[in-house]
PDB file of N, CA and C in Angstrom:
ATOM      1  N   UNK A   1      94.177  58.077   0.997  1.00  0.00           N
ATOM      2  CA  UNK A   1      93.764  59.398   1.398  1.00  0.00           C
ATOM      3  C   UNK A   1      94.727  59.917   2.450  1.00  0.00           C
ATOM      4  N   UNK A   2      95.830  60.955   2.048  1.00  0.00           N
ATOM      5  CA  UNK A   2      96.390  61.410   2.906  1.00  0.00           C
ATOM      6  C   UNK A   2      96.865  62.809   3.298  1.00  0.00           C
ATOM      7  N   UNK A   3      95.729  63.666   2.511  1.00  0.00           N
ATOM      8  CA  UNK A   3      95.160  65.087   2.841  1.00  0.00           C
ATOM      9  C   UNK A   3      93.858  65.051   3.208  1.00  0.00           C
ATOM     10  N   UNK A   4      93.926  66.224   4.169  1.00  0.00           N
ATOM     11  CA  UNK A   4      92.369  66.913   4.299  1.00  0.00           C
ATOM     12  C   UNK A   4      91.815  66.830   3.530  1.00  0.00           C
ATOM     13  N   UNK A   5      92.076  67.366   2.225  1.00  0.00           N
ATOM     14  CA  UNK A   5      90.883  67.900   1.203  1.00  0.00           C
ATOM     15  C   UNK A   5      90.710  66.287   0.381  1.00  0.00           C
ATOM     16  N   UNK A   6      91.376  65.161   0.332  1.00  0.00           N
ATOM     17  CA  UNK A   6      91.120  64.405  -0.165  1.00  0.00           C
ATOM     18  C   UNK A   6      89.685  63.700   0.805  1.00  0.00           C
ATOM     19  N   UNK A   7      89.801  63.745   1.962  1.00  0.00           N
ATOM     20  CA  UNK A   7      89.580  63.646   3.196  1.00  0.00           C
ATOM     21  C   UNK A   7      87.703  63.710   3.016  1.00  0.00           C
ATOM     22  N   UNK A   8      87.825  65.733   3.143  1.00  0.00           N
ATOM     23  CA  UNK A   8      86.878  65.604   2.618  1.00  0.00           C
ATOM     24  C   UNK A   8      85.602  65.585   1.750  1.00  0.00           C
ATOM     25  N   UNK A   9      86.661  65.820   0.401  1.00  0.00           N
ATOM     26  CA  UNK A   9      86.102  65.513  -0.698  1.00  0.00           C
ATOM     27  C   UNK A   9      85.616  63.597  -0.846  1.00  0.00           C
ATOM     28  N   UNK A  10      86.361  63.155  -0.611  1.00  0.00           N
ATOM     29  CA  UNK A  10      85.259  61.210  -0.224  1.00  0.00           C
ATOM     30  C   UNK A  10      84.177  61.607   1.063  1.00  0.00           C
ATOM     31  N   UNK A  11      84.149  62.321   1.916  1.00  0.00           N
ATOM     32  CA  UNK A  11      82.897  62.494   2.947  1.00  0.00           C
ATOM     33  C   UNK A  11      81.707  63.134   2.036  1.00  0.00           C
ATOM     34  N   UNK A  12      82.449  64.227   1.338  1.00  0.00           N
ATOM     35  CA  UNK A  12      81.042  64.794   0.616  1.00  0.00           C
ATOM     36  C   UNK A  12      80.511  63.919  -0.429  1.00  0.00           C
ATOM     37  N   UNK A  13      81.475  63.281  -1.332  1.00  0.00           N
ATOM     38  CA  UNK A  13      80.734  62.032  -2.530  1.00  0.00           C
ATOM     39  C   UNK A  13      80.246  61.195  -1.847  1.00  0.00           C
ATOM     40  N   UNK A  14      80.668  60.562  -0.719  1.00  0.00           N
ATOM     41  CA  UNK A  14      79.589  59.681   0.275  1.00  0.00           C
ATOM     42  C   UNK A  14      77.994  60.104   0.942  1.00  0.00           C
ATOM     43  N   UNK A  15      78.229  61.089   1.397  1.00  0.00           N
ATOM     44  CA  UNK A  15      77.253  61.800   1.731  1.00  0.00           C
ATOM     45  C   UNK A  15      76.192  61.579   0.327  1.00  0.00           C
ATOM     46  N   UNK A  16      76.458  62.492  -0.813  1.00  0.00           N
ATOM     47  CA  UNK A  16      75.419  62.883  -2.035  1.00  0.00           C
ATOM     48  C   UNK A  16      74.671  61.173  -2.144  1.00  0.00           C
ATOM     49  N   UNK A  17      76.195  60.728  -2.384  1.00  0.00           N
ATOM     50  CA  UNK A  17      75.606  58.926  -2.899  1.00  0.00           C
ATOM     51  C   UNK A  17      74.660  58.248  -1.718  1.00  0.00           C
ATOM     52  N   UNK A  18      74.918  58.446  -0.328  1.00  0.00           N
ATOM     53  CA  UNK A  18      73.799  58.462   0.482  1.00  0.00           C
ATOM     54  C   UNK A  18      72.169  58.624   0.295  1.00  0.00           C
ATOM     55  N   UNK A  19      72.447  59.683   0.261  1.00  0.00           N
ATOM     56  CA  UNK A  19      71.070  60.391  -0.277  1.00  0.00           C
ATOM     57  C   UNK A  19      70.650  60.319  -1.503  1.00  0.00           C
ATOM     58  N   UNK A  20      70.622  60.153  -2.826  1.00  0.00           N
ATOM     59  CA  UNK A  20      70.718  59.722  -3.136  1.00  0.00           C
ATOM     60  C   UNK A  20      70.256  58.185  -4.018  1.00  0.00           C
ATOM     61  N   UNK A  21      71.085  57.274  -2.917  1.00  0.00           N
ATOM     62  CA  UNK A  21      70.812  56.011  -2.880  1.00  0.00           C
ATOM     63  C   UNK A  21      69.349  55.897  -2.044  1.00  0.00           C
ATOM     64  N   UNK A  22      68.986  56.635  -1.065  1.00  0.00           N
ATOM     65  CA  UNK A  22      68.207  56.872   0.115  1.00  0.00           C
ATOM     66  C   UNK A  22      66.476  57.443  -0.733  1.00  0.00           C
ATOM     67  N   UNK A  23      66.997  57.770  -1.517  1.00  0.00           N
ATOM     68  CA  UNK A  23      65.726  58.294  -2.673  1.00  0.00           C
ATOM     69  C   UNK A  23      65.126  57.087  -3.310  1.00  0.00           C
ATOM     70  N   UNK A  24      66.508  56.906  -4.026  1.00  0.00           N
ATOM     71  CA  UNK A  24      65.816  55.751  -4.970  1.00  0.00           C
ATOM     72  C   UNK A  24      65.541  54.513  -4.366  1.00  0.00           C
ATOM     73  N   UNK A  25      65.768  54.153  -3.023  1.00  0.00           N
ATOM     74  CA  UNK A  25      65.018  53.468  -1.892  1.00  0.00           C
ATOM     75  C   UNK A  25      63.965  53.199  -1.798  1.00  0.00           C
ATOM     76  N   UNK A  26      63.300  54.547  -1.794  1.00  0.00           N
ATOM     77  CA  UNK A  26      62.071  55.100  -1.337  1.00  0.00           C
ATOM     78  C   UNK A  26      61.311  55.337  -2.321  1.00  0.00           C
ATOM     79  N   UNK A  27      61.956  55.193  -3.697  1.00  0.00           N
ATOM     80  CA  UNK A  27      60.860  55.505  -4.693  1.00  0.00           C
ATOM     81  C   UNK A  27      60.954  53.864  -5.340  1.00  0.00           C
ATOM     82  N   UNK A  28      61.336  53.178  -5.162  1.00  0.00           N
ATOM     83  CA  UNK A  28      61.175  51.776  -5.425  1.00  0.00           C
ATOM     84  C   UNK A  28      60.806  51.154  -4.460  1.00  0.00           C
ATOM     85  N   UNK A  29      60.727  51.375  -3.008  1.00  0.00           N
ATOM     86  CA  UNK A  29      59.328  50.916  -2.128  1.00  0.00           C
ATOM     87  C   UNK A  29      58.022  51.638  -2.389  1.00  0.00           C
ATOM     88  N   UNK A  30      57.678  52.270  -3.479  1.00  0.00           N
ATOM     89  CA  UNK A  30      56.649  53.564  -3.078  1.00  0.00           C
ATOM     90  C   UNK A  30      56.521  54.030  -2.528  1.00  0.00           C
ATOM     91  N   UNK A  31      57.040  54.378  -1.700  1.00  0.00           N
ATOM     92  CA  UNK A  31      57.215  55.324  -0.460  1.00  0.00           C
ATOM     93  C   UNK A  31      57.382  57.093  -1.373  1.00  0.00           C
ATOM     94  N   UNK A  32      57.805  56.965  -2.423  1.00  0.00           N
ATOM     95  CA  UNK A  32      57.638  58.047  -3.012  1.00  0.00           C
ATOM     96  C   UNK A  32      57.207  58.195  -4.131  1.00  0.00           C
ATOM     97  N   UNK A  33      55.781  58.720  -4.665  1.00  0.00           N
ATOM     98  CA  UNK A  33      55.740  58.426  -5.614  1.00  0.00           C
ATOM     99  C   UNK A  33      55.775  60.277  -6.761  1.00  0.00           C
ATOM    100  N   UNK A  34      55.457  59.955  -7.939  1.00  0.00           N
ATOM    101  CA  UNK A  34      55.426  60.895  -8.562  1.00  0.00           C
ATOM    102  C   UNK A  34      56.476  60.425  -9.909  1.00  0.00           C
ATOM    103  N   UNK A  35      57.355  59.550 -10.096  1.00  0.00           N
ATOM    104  CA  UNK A  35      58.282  59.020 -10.779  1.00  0.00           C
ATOM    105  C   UNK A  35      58.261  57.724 -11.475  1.00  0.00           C
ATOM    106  N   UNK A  36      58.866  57.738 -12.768  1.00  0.00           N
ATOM    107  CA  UNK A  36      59.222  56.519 -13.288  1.00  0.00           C
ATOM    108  C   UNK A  36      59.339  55.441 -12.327  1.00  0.00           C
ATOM    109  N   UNK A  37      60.346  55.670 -11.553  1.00  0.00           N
ATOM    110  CA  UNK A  37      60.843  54.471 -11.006  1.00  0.00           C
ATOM    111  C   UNK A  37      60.145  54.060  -9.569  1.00  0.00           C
ATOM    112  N   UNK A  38      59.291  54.822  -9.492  1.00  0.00           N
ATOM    113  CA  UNK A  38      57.976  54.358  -8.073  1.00  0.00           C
ATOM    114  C   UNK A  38      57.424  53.221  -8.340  1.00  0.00           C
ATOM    115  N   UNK A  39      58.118  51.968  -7.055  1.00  0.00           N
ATOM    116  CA  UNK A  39      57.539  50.783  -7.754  1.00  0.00           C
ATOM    117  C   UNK A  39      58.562  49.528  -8.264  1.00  0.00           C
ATOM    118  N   UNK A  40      59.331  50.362  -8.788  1.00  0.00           N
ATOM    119  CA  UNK A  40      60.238  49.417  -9.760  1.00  0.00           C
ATOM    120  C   UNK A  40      61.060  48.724  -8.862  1.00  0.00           C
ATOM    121  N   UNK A  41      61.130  47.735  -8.495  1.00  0.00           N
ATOM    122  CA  UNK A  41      62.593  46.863  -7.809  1.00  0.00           C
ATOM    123  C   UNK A  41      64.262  47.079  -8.311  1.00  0.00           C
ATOM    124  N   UNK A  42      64.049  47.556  -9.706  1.00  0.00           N
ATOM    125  CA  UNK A  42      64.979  47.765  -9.845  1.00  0.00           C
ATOM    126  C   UNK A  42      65.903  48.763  -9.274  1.00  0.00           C
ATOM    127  N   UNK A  43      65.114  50.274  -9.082  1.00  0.00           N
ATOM    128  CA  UNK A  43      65.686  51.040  -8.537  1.00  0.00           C
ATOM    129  C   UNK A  43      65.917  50.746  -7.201  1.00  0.00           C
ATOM    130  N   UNK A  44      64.795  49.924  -6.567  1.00  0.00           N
ATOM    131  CA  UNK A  44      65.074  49.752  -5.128  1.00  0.00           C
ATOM    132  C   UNK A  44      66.744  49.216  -5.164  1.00  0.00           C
ATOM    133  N   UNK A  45      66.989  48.218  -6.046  1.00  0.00           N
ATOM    134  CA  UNK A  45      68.322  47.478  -5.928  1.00  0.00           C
ATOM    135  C   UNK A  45      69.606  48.798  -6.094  1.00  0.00           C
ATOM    136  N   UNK A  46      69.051  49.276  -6.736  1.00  0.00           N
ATOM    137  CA  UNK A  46      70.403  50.403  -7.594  1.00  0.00           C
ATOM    138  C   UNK A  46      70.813  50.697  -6.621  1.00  0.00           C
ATOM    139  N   UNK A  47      69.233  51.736  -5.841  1.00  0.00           N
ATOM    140  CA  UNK A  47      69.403  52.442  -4.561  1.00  0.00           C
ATOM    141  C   UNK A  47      70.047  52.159  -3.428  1.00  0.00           C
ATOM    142  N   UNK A  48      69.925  50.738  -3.311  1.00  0.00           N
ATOM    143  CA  UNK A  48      70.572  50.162  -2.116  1.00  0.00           C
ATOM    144  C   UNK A  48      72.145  50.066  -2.074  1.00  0.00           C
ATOM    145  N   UNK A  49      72.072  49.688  -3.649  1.00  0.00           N
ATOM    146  CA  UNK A  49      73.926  49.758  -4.132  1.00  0.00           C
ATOM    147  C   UNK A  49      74.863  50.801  -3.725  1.00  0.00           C
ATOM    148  N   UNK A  50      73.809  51.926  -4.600  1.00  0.00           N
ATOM    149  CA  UNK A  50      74.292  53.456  -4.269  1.00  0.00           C
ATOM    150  C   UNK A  50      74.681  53.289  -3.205  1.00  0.00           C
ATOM    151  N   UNK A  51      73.389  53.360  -1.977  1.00  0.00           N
ATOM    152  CA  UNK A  51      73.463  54.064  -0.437  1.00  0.00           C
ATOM    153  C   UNK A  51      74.581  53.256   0.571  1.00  0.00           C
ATOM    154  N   UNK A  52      74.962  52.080   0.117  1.00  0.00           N
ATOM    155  CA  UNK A  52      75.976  51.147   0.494  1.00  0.00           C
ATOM    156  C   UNK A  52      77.421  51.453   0.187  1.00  0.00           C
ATOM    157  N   UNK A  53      77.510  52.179  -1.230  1.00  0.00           N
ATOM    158  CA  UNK A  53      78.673  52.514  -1.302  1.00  0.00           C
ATOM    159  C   UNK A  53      78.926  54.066  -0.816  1.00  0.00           C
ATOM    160  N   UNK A  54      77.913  54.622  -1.024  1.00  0.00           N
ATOM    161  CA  UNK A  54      77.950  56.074   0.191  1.00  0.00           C
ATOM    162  C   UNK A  54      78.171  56.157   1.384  1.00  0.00           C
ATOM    163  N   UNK A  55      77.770  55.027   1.967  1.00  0.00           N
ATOM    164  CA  UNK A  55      78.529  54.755   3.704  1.00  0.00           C
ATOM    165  C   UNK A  55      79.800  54.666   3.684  1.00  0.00           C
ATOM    166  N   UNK A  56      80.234  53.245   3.024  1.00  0.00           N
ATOM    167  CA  UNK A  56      81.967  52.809   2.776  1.00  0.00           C
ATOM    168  C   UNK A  56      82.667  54.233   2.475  1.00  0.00           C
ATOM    169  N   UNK A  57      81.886  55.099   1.570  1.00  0.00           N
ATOM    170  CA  UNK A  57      82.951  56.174   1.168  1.00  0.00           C
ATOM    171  C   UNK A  57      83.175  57.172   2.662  1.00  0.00           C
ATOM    172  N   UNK A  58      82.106  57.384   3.199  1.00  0.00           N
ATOM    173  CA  UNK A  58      82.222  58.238   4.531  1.00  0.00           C
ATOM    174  C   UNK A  58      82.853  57.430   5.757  1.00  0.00           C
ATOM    175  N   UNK A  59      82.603  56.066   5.787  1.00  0.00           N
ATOM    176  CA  UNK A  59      83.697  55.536   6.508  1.00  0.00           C
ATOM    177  C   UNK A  59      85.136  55.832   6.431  1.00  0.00           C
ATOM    178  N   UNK A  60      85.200  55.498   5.121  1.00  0.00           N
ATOM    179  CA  UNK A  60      86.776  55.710   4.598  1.00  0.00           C
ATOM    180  C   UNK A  60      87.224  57.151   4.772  1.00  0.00           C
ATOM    181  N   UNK A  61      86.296  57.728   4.507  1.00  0.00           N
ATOM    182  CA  UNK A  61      86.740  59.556   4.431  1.00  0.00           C
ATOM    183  C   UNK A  61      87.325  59.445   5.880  1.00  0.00           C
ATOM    184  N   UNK A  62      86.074  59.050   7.115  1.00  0.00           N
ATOM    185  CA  UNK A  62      86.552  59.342   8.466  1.00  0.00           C
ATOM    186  C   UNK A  62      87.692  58.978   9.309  1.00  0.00           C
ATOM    187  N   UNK A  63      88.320  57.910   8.453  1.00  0.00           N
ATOM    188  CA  UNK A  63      89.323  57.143   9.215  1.00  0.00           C
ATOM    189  C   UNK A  63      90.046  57.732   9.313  1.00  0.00           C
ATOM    190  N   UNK A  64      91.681  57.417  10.322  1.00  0.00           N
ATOM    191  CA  UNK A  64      92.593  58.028  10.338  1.00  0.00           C
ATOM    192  C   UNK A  64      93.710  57.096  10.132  1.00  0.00           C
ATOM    193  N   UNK A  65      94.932  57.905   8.995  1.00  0.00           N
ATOM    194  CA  UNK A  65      95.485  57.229   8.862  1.00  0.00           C
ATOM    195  C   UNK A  65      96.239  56.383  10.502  1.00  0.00           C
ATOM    196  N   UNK A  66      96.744  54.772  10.476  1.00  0.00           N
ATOM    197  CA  UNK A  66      97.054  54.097  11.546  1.00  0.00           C
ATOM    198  C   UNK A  66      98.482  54.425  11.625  1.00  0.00           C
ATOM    199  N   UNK A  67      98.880  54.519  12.972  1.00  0.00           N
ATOM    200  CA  UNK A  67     100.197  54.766  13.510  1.00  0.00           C
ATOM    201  C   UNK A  67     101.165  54.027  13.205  1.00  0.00           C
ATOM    202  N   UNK A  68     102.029  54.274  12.855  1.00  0.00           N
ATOM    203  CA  UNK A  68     103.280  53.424  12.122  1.00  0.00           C
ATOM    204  C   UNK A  68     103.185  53.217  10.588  1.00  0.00           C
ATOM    205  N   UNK A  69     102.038  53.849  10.049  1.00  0.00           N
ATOM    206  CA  UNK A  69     102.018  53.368   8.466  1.00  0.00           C
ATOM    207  C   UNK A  69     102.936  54.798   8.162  1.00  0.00           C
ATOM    208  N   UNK A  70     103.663  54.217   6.964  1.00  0.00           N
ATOM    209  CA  UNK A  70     104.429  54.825   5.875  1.00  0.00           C
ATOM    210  C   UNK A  70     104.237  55.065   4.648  1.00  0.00           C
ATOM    211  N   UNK A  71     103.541  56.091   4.156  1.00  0.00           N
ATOM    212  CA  UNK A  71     103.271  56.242   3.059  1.00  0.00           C
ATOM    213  C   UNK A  71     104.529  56.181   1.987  1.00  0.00           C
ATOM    214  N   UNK A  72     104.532  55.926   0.627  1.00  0.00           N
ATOM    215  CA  UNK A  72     105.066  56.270  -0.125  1.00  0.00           C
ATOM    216  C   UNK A  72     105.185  57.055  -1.309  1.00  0.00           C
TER     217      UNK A  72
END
């Protein structure tokens, strides 16, 4: 990532996959119900996958490239 807009286009796909992941959390603890997947462990797992790789992506979005690196 070595534009802005690449920048923050990975903050915003992190973000969605956040939330998201943050749903299907909550609807596989029952915490939400109204849905197929209220209940299901499975989604709890998905969800967690999701919302895990939605952080890494907003991490990554936020970083800055390190001093002395050389792109090619």
């Amino acid at each position: 990532m070595t534009t802005r807009n690449g920048h923050i286009a990975l903050i915003t796909a992190g973000v969605i996959a956040l939330i998201v992941g943050g749903v299907w959390v909550g609807q596989g603890l029952n915490l939400i119900p109204g849905s197929f997947m209220t209940g299901s462990r499975m989604w709890l797992a998905i969800g967690l996958i999701i919302a895990i790789v939605g952080i890494i992506m907003i991490v990554v979005g936020l970083r800055r490239p390190g001093r002395g690196r050389t792109t090619r």
